[in-house]
Protein backbone atom coordinates (compact mmCIF):
# COMPACT_ATOMS: atom_id res chain seq x y z
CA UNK A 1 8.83 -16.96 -49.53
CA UNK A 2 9.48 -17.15 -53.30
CA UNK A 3 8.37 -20.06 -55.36
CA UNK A 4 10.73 -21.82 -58.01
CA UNK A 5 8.38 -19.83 -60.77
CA UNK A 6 9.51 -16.41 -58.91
CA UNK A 7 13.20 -17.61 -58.90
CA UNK A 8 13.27 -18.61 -62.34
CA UNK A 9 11.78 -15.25 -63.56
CA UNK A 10 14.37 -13.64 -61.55
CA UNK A 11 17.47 -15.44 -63.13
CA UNK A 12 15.78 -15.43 -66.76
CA UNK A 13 15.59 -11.63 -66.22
CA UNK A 14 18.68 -10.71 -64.75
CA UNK A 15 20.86 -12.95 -67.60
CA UNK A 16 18.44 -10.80 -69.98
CA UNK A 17 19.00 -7.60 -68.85
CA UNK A 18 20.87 -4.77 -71.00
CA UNK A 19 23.35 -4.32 -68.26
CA UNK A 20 24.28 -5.88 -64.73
CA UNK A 21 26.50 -5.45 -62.30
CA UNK A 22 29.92 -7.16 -62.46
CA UNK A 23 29.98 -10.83 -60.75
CA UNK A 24 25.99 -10.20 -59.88
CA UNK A 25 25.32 -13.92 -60.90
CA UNK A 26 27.86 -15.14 -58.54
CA UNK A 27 26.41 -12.95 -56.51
CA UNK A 28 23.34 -14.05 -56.73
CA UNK A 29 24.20 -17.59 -56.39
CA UNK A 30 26.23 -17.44 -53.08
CA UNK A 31 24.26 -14.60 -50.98
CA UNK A 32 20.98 -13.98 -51.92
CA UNK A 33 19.70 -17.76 -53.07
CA UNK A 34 20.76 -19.17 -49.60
CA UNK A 35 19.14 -16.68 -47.78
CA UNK A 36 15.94 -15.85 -50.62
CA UNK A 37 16.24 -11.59 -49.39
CA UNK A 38 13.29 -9.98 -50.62
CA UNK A 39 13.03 -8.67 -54.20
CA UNK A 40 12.70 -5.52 -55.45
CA UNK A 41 12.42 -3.76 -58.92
CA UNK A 42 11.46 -0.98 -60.86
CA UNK A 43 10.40 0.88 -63.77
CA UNK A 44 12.71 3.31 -66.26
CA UNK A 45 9.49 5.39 -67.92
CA UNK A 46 11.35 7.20 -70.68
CA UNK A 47 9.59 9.75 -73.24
CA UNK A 48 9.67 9.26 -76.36
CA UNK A 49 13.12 10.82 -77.57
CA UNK A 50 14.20 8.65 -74.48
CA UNK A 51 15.70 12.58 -73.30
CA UNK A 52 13.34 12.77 -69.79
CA UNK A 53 12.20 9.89 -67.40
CA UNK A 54 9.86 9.91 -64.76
CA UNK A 55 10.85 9.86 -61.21
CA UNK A 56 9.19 9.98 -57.94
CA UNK A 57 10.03 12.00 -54.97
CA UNK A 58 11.04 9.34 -51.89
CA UNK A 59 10.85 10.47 -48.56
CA UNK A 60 14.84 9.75 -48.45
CA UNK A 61 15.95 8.36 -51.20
CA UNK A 62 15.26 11.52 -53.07
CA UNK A 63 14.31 11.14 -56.72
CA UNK A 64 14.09 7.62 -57.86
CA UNK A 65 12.14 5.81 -60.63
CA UNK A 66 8.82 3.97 -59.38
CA UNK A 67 9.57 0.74 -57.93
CA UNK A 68 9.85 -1.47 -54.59
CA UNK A 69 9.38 -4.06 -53.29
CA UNK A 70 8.16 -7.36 -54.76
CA UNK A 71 5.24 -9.32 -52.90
CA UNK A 72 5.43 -12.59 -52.41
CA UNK A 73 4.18 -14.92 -55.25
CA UNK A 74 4.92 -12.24 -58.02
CA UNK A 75 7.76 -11.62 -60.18
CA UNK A 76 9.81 -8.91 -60.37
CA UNK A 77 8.20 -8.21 -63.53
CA UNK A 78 4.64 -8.16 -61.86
CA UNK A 79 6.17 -6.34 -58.98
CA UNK A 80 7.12 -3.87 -61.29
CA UNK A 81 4.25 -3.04 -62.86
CA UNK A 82 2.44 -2.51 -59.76
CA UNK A 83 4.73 -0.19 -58.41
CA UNK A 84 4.55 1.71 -60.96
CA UNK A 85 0.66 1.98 -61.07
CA UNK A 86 0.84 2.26 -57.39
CA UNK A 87 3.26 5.33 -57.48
CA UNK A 88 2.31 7.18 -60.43
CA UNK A 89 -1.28 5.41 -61.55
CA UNK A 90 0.08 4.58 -64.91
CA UNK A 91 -0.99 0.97 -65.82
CA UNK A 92 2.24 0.15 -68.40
CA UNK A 93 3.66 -2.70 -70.07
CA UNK A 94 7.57 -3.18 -69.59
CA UNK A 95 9.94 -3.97 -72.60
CA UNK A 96 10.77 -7.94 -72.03
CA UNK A 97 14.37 -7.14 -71.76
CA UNK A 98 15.13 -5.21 -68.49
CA UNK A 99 17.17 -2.46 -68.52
CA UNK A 100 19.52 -3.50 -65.58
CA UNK A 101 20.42 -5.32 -63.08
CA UNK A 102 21.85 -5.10 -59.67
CA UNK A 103 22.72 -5.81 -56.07
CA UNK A 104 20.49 -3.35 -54.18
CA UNK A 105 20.49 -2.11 -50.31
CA UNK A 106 17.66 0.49 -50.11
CA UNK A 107 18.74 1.64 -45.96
CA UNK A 108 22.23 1.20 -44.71
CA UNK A 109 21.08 -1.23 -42.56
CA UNK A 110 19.31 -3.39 -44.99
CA UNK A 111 21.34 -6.39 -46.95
CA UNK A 112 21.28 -5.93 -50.82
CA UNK A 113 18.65 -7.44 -52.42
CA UNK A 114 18.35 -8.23 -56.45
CA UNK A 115 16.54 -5.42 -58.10
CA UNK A 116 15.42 -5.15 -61.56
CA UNK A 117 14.82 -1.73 -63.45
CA UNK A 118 12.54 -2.72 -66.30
CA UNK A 119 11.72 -0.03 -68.94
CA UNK A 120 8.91 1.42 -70.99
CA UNK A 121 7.52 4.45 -72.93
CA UNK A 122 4.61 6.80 -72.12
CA UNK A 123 3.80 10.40 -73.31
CA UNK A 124 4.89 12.66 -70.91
CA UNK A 125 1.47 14.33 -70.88
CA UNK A 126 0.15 11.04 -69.79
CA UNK A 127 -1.84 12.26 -66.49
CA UNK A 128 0.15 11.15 -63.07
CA UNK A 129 -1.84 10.32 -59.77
CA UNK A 130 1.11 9.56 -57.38
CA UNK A 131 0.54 8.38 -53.91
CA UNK A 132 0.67 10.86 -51.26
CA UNK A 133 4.00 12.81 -50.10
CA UNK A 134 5.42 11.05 -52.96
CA UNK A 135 5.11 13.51 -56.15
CA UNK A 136 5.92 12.37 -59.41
CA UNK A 137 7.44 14.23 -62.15
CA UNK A 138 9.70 14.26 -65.32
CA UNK A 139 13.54 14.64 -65.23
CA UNK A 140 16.39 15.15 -67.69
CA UNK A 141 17.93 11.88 -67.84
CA UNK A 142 21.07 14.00 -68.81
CA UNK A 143 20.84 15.82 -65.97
CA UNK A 144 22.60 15.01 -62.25
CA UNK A 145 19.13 14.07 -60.49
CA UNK A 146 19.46 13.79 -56.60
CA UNK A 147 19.04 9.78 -55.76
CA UNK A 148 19.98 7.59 -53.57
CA UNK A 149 22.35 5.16 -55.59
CA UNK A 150 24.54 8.11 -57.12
CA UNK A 151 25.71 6.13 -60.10
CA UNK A 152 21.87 5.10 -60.86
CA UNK A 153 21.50 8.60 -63.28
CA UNK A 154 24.74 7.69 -65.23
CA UNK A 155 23.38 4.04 -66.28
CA UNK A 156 19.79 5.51 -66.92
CA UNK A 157 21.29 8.21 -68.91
CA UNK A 158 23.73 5.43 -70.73
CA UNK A 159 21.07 3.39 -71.67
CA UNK A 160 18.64 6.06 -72.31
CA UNK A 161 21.50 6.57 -75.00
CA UNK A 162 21.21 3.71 -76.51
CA UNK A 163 17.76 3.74 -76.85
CA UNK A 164 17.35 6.96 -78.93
CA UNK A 165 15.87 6.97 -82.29
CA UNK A 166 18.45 8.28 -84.88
């Protein structure tokens, strides 16, 4: 399913990231290599003061950034960036360092996965064609956004922090 170039992204990225989720390399190691789960990753859009980001409305996993899935033969890093053109027809580069990584199940009864968030900047009058039934739109990162990982708007907000010009 994934080639040793896909694989190698995916490690190189997830040491890289900002952030990760405690023990996600051993993680990684013991569950997901044996068993080479599907990818998935997305992108943190941020305005420029890094105060709003742009979500997408899911059908249930409420408001999440654009992401998904990763085909076969790309990296999450590709994966990402077609998401995001996909969901929101912005055609973005990503920052090389990811945001964050993590251990992702997107349905209770789906095994986690490794996802990447990957991050970027666009004006937020940048004009949005989202796919259909899945509206797009900007969101205080400070704000308690409805999603489907609850502690997702806390490390988005954290590292939106971070990010700020001073």
């Amino acid at each position: 399913m994934y080639d040793g170039r896909v694989i190698e992204a995916a490690v190189r990225d997830m040491t890289a990231a900002h952030a990760g989720e405690e023990d996600l390399a051993n993680w990684f190691r013991t569950r997901w290599l044996p068993e080479l789960r599907p990818l998935a990753a997305d992108v943190w859009v941020f305005t420029p003061d890094f105060r709003r980001i742009l979500v997408v409305e899911h059908c249930w996993r409420g408001l999440v950034p654009p992401g998904g899935r990763v085909e076969p033969g790309e990296t999450q890093r590709e994966g990402a960036i077609r998401e995001l053109a996909e969901e929101t027809g912005l055609e973005l580069l990503v920052d090389a360092r990811p945001a964050f990584a993590a251990a992702r199940a997107y349905r209770e009864d789906w095994p986690p996965t490794l996802n990447l968030s990957y991050w970027t900047v666009a004006d937020p009058a940048s004009e949005l064609t989202p796919e259909p039934g899945q509206p797009a739109r900007w969101v205080d990162v400070d704000s308690k956004w409805r999603t489907f990982h609850t502690a997702d708007s806390a490390v988005i907000a954290g590292f939106a922090a971070t990010q700020r010009p001073r």
